[in-house]
PDB file of N, CA and C in Angstrom:
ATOM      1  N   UNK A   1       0.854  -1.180   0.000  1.00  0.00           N
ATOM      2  CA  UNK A   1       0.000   0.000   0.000  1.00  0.00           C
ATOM      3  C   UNK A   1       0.897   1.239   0.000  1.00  0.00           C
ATOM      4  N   UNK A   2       0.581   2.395  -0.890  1.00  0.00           N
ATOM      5  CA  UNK A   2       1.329   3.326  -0.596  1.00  0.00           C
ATOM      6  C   UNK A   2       0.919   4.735  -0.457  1.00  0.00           C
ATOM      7  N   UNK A   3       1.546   5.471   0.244  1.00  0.00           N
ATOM      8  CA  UNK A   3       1.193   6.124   1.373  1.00  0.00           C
ATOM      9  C   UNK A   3       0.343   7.290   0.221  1.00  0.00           C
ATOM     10  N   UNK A   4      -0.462   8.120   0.784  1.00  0.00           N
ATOM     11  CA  UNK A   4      -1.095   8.835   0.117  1.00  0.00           C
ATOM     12  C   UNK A   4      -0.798  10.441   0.497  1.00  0.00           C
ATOM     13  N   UNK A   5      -0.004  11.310  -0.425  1.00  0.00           N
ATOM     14  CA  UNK A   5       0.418  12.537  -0.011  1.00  0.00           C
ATOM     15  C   UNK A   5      -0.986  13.478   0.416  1.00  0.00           C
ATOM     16  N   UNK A   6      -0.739  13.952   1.438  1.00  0.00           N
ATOM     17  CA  UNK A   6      -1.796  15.199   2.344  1.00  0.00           C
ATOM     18  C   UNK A   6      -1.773  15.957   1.293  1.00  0.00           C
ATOM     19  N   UNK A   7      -1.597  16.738   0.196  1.00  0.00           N
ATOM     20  CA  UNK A   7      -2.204  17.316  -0.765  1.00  0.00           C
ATOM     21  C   UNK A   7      -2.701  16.723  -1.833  1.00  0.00           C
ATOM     22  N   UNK A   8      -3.223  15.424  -1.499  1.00  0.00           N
ATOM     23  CA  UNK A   8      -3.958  14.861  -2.661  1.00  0.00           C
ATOM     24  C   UNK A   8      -5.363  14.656  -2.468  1.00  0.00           C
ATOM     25  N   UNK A   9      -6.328  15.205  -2.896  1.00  0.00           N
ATOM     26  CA  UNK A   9      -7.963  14.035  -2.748  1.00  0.00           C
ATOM     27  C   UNK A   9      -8.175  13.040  -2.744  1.00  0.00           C
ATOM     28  N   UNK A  10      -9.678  12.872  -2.417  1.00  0.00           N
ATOM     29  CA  UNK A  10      -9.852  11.278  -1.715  1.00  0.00           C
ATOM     30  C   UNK A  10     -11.402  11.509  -2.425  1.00  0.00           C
ATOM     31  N   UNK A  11     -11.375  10.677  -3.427  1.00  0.00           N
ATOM     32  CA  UNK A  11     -13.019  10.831  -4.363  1.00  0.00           C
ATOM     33  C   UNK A  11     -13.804   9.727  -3.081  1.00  0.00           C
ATOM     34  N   UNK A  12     -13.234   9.219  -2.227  1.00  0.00           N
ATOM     35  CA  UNK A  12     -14.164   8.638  -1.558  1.00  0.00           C
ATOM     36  C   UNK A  12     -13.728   8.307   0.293  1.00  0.00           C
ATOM     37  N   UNK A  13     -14.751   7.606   0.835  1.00  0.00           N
ATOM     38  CA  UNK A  13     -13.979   7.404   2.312  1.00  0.00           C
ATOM     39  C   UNK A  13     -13.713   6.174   2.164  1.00  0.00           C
ATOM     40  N   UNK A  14     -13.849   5.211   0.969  1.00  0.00           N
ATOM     41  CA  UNK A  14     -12.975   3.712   0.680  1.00  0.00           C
ATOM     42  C   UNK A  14     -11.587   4.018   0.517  1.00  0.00           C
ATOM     43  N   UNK A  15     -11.383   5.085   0.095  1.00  0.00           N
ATOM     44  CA  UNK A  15     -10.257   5.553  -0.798  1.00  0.00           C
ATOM     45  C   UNK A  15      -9.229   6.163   0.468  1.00  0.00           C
ATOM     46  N   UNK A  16      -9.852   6.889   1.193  1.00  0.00           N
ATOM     47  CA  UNK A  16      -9.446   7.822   2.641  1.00  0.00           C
ATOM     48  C   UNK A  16      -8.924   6.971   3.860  1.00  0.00           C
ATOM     49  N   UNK A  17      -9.408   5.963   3.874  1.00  0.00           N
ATOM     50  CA  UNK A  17      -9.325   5.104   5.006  1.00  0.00           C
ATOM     51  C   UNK A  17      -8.032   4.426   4.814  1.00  0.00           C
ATOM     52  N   UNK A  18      -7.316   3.714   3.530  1.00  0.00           N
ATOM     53  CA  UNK A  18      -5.771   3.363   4.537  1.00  0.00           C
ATOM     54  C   UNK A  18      -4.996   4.198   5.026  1.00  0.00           C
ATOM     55  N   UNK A  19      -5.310   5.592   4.354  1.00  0.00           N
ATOM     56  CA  UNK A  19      -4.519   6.865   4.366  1.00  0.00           C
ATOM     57  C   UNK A  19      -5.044   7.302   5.900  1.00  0.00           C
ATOM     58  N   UNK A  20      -5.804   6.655   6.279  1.00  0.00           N
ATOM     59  CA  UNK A  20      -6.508   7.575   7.419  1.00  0.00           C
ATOM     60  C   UNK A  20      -5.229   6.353   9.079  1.00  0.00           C
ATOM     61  N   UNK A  21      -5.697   4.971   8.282  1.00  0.00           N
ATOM     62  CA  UNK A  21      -4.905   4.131   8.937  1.00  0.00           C
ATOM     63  C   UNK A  21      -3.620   4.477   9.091  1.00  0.00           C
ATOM     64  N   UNK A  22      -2.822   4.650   8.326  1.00  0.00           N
ATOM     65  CA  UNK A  22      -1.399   4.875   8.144  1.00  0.00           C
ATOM     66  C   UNK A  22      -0.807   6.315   8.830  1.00  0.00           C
ATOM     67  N   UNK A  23      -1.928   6.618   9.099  1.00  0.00           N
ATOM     68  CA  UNK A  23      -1.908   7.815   9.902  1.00  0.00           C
ATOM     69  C   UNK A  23      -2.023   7.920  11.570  1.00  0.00           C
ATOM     70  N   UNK A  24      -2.138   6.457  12.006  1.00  0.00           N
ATOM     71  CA  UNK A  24      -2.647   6.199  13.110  1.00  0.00           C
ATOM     72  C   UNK A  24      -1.459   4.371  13.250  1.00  0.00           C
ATOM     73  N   UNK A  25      -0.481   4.892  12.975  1.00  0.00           N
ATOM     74  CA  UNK A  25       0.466   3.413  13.226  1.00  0.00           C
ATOM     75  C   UNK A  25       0.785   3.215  14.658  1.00  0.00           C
ATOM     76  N   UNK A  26       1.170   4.328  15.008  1.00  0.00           N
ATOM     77  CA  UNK A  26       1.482   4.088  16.779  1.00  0.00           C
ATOM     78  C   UNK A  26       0.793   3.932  17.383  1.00  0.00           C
ATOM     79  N   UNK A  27       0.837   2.996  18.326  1.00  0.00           N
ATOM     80  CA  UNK A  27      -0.296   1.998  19.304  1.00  0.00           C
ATOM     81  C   UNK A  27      -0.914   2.822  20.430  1.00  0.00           C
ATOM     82  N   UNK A  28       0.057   3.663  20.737  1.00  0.00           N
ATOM     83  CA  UNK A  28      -0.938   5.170  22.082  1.00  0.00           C
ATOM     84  C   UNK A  28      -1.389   5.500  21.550  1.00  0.00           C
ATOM     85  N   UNK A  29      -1.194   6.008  20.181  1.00  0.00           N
ATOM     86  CA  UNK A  29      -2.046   7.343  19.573  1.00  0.00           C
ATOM     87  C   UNK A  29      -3.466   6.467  19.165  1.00  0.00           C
ATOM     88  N   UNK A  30      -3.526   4.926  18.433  1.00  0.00           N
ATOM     89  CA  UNK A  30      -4.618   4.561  18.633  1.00  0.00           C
ATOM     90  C   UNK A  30      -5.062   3.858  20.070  1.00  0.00           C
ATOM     91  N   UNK A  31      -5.010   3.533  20.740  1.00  0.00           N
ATOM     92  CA  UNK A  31      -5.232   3.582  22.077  1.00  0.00           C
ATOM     93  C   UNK A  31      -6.373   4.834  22.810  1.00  0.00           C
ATOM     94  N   UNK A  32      -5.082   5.671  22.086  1.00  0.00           N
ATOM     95  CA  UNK A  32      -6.356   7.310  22.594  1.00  0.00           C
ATOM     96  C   UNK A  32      -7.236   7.669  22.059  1.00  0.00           C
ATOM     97  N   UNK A  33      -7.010   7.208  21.204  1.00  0.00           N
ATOM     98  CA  UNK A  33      -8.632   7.213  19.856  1.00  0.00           C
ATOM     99  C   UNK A  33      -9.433   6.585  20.798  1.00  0.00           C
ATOM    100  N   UNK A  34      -9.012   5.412  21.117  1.00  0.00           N
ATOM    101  CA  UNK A  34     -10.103   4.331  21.061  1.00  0.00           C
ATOM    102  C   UNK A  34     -10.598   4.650  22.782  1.00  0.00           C
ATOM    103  N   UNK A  35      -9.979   5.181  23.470  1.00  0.00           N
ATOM    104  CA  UNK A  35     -10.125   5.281  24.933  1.00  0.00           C
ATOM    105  C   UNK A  35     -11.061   7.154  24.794  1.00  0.00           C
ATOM    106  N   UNK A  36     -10.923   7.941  24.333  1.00  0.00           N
ATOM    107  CA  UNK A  36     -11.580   8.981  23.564  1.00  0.00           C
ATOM    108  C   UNK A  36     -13.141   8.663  22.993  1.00  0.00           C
ATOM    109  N   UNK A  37     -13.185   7.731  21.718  1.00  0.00           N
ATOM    110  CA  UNK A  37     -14.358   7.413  21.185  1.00  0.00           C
ATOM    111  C   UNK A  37     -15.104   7.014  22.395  1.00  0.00           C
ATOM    112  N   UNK A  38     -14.784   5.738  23.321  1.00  0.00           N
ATOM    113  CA  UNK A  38     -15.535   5.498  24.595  1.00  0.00           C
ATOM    114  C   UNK A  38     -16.029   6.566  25.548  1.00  0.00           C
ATOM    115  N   UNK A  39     -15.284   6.694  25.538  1.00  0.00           N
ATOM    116  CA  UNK A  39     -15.506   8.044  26.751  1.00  0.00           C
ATOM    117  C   UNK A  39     -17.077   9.040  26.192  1.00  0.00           C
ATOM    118  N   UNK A  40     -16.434   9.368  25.145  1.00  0.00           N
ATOM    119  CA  UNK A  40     -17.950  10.207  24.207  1.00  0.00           C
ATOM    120  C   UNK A  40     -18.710   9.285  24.475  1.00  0.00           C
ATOM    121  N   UNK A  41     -18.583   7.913  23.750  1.00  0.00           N
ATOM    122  CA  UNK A  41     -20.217   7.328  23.729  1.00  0.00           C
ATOM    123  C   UNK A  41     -20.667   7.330  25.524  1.00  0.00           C
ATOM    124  N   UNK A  42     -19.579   6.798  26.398  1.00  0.00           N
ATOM    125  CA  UNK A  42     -20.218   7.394  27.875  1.00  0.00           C
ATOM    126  C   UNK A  42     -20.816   8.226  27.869  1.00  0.00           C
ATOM    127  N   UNK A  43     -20.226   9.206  27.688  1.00  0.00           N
ATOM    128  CA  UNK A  43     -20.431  10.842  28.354  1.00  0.00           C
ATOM    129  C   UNK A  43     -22.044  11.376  27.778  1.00  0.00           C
ATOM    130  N   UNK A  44     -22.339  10.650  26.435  1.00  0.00           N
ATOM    131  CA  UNK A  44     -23.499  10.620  25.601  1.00  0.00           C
ATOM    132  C   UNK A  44     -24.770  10.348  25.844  1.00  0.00           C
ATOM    133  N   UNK A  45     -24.145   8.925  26.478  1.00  0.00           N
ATOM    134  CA  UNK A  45     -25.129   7.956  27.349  1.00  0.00           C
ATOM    135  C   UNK A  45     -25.777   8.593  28.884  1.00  0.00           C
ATOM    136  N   UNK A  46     -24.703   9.263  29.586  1.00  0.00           N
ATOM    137  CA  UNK A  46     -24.802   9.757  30.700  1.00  0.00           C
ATOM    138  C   UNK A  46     -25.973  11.100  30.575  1.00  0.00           C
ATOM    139  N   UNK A  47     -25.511  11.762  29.518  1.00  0.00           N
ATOM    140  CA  UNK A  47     -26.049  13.175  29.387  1.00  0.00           C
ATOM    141  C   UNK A  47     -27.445  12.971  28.702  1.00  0.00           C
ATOM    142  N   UNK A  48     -27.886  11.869  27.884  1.00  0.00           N
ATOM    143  CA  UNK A  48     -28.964  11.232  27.334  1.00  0.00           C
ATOM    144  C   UNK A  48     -30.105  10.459  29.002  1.00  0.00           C
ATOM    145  N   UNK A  49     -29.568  10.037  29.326  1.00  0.00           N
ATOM    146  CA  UNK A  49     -30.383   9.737  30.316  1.00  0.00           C
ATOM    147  C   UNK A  49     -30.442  10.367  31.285  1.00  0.00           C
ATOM    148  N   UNK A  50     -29.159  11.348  31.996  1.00  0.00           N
ATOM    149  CA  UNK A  50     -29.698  12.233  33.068  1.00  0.00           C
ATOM    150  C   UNK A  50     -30.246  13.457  32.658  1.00  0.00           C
ATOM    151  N   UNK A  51     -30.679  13.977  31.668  1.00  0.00           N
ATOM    152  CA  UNK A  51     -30.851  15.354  31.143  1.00  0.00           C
ATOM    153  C   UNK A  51     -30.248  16.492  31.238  1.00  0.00           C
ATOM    154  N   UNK A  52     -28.846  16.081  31.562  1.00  0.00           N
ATOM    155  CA  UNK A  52     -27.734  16.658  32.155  1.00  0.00           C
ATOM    156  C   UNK A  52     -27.084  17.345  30.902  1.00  0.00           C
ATOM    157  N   UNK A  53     -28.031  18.330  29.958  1.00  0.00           N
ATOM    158  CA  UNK A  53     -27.349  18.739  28.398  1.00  0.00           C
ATOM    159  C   UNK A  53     -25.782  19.226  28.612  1.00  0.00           C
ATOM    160  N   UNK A  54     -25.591  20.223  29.503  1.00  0.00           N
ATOM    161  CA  UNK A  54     -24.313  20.469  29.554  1.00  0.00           C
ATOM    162  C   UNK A  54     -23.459  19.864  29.411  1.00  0.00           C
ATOM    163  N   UNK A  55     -23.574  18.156  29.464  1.00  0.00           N
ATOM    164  CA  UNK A  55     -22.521  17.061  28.970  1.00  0.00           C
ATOM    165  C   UNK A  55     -22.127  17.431  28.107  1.00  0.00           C
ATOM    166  N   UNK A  56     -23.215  17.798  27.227  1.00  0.00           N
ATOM    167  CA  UNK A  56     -22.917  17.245  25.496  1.00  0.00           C
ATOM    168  C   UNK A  56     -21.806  18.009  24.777  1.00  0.00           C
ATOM    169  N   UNK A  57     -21.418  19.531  25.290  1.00  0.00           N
ATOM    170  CA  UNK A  57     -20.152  20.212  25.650  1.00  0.00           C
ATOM    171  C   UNK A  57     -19.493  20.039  25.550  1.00  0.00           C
ATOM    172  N   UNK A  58     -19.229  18.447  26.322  1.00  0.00           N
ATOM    173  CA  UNK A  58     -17.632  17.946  26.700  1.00  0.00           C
ATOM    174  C   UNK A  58     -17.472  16.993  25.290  1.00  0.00           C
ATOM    175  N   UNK A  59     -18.694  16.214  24.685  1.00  0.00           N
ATOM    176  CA  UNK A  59     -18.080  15.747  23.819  1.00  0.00           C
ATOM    177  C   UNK A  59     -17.034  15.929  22.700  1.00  0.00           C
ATOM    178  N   UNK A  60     -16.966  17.048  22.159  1.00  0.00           N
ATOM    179  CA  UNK A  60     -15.781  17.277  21.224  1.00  0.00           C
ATOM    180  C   UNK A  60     -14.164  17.243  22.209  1.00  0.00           C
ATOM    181  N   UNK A  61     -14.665  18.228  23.127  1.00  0.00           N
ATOM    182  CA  UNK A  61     -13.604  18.443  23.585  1.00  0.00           C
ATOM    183  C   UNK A  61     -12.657  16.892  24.532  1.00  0.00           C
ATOM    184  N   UNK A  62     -13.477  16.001  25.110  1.00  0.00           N
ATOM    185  CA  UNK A  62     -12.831  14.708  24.853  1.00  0.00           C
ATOM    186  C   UNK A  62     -12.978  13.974  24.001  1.00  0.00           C
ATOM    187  N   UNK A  63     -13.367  13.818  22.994  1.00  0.00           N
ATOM    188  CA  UNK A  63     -13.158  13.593  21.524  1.00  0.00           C
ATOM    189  C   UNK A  63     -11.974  13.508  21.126  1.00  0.00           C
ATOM    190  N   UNK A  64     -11.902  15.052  20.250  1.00  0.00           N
ATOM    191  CA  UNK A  64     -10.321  15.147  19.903  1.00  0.00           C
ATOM    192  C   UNK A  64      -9.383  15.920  20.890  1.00  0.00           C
ATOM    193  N   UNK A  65      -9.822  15.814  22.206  1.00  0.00           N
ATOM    194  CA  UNK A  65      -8.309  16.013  23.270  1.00  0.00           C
ATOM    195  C   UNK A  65      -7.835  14.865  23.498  1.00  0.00           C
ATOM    196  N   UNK A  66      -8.471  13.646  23.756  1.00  0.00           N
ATOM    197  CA  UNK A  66      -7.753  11.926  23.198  1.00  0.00           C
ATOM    198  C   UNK A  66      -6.849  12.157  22.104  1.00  0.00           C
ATOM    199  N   UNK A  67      -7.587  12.172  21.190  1.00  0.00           N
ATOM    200  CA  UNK A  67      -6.596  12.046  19.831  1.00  0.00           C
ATOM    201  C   UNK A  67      -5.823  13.023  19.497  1.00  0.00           C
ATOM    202  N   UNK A  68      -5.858  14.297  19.837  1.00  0.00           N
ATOM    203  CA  UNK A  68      -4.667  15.142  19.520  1.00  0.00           C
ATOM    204  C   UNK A  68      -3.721  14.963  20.028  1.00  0.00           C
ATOM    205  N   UNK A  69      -3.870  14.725  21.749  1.00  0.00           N
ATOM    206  CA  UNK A  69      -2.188  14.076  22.254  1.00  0.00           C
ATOM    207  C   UNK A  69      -2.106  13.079  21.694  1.00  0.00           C
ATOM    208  N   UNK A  70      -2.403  11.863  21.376  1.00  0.00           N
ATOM    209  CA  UNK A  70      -2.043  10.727  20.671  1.00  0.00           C
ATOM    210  C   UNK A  70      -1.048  11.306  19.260  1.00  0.00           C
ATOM    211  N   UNK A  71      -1.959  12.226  18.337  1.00  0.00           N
ATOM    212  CA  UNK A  71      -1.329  12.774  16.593  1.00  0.00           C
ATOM    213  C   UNK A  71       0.012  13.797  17.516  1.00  0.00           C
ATOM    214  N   UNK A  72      -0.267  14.585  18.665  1.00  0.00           N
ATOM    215  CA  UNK A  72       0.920  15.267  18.392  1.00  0.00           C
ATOM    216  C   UNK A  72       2.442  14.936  19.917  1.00  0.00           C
ATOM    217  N   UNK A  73       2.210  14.015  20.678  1.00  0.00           N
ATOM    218  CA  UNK A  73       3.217  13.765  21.214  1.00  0.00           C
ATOM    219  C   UNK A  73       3.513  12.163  20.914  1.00  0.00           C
ATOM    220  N   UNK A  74       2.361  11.323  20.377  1.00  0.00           N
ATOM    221  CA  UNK A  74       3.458   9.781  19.770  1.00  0.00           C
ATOM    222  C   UNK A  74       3.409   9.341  18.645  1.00  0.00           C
ATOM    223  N   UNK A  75       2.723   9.741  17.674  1.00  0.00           N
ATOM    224  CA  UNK A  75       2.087   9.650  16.355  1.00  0.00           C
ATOM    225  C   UNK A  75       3.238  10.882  16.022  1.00  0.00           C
ATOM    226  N   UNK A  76       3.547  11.894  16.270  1.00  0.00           N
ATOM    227  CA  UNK A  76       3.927  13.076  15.651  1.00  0.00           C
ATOM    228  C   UNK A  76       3.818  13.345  14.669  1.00  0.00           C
ATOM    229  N   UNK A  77       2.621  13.452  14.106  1.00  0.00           N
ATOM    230  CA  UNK A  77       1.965  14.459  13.035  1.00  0.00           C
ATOM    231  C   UNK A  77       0.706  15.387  13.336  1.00  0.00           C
ATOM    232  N   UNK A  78       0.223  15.370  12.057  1.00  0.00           N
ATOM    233  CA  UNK A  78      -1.119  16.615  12.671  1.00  0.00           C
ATOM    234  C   UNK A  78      -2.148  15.953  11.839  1.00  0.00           C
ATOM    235  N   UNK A  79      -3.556  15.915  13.126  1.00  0.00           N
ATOM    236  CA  UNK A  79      -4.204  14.692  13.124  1.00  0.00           C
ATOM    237  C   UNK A  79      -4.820  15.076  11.105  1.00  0.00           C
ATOM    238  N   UNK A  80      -5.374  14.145  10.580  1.00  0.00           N
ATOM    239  CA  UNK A  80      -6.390  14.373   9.192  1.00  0.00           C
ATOM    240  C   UNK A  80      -7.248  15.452   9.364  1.00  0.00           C
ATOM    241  N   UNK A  81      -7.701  15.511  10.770  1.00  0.00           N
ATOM    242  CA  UNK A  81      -9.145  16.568  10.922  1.00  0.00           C
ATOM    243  C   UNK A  81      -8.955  17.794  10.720  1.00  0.00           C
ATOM    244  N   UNK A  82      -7.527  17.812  10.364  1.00  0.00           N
ATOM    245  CA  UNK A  82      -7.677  19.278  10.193  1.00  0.00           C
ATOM    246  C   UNK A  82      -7.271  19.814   8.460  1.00  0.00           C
ATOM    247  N   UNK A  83      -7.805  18.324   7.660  1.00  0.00           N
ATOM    248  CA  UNK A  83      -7.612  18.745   6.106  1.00  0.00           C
ATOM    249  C   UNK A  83      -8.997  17.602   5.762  1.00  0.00           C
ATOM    250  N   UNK A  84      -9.238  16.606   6.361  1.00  0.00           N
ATOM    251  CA  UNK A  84     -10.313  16.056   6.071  1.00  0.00           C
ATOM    252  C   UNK A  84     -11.083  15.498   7.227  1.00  0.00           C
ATOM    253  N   UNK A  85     -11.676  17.102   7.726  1.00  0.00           N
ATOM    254  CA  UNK A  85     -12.837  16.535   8.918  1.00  0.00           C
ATOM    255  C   UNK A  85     -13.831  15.468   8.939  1.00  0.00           C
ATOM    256  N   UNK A  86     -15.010  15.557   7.794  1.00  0.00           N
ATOM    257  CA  UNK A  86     -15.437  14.857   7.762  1.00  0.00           C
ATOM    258  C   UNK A  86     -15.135  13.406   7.602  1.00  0.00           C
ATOM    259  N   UNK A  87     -14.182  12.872   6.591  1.00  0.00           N
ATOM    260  CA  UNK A  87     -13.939  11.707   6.370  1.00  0.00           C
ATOM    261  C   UNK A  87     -13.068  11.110   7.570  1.00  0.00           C
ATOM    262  N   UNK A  88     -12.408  12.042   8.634  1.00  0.00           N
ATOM    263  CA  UNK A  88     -11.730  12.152   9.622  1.00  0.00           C
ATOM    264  C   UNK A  88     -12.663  11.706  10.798  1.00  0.00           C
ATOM    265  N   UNK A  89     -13.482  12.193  11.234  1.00  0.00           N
ATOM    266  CA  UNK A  89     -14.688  11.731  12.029  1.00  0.00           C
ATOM    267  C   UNK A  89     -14.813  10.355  11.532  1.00  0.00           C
ATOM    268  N   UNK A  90     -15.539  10.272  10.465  1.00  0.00           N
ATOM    269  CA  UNK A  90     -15.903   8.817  10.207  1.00  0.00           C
ATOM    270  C   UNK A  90     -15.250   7.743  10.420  1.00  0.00           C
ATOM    271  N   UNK A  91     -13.551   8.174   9.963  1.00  0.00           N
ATOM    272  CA  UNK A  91     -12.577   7.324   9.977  1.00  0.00           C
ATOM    273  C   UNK A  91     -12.517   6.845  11.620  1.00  0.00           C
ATOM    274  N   UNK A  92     -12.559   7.841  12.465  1.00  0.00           N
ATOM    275  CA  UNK A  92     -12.526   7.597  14.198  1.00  0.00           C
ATOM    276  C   UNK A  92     -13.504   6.711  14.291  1.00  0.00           C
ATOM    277  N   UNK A  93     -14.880   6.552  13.955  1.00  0.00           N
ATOM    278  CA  UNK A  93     -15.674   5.666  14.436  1.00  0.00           C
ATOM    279  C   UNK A  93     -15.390   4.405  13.151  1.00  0.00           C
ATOM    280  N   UNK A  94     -15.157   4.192  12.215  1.00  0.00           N
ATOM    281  CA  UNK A  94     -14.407   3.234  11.931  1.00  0.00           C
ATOM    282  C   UNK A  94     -13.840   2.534  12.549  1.00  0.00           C
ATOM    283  N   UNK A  95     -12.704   3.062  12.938  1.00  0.00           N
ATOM    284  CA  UNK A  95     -11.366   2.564  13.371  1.00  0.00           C
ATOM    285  C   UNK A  95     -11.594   2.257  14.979  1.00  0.00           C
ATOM    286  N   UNK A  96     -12.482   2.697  15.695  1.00  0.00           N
ATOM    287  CA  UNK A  96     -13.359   2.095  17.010  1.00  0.00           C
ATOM    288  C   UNK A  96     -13.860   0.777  16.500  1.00  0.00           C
ATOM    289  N   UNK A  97     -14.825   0.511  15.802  1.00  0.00           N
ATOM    290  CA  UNK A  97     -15.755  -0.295  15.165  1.00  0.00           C
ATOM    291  C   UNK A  97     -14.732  -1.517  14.830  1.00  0.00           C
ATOM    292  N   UNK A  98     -13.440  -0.874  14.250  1.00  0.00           N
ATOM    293  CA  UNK A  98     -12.652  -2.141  13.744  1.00  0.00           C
ATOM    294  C   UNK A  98     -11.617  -2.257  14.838  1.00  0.00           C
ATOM    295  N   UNK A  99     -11.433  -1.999  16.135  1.00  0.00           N
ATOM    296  CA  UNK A  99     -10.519  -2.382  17.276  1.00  0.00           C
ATOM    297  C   UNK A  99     -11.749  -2.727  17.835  1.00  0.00           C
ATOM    298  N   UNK A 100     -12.955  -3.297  18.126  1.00  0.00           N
ATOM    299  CA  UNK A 100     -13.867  -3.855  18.646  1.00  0.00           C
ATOM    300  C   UNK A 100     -13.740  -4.933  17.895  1.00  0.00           C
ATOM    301  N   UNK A 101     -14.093  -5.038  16.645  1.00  0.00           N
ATOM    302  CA  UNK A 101     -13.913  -6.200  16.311  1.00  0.00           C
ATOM    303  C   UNK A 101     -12.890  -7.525  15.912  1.00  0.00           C
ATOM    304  N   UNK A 102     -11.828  -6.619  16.423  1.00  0.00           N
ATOM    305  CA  UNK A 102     -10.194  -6.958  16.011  1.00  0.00           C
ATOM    306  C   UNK A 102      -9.837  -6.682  14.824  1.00  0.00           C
ATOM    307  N   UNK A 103      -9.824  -5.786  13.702  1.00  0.00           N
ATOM    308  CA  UNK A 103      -9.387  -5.687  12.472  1.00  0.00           C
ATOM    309  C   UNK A 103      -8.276  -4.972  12.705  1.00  0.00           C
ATOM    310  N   UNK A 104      -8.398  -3.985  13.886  1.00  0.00           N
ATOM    311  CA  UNK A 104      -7.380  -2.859  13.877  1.00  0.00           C
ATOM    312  C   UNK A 104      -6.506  -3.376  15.689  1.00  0.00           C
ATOM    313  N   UNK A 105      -5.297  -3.301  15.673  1.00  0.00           N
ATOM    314  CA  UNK A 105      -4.855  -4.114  17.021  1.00  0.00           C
ATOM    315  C   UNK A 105      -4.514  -3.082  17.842  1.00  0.00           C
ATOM    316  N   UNK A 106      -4.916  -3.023  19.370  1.00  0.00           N
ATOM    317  CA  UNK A 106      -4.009  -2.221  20.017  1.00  0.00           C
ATOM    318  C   UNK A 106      -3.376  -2.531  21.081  1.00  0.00           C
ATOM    319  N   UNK A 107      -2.344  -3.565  20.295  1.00  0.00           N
ATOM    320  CA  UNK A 107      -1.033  -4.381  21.086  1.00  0.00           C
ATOM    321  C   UNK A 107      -0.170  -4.654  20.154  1.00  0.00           C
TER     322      UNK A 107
END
């Protein structure tokens, strides 16, 4: 597979996703994804059933405060979201979806 230069397009998120992978090789930085994505769906769950809206606040901000220390102190780059948000989001719950199911390892 080869690597896909940050000034190139992505006609799709089939197309986005090894590029999104390869972007996420170091095992903390996905770790913090994946300890991040949880946390939201908590924090979601919590603020959904106690009517506690002010949660919903925190979601971005533990969102991508997981994953930015992950992209910028062990990953050392700068995460996708900030050239392809959307496909960037998706790719996060992806890449949850596929360390749940073992596709993606974090060991």
């Amino acid at each position: 597979m080869t690597r896909q230069s940050r000034d190139e397009r992505f006609s799709s998120f089939k197309e986005f996703y090894p590029f999104y992978l390869s972007e996420h090789s170091n095992v903390t930085c996905r770790r913090l994804h994946f300890v991040g994505s949880l946390l939201v769906l908590v924090t979601l769950v919590a603020a959904l059933w106690s009517g506690m809206w002010f949660l919903l606040w925190w979601l971005p901000v533990i969102g991508y405060g997981f994953a930015w220390v992950g992209h910028f102190f062990f990953e050392k780059n700068r995460p996708a979201t900030f050239k392809y948000p959307f496909y960037s989001l998706f790719g996060d719950w992806v890449m949850f979806k596929d360390i749940l199911i073992g596709r993606v390892r974090l060991f």
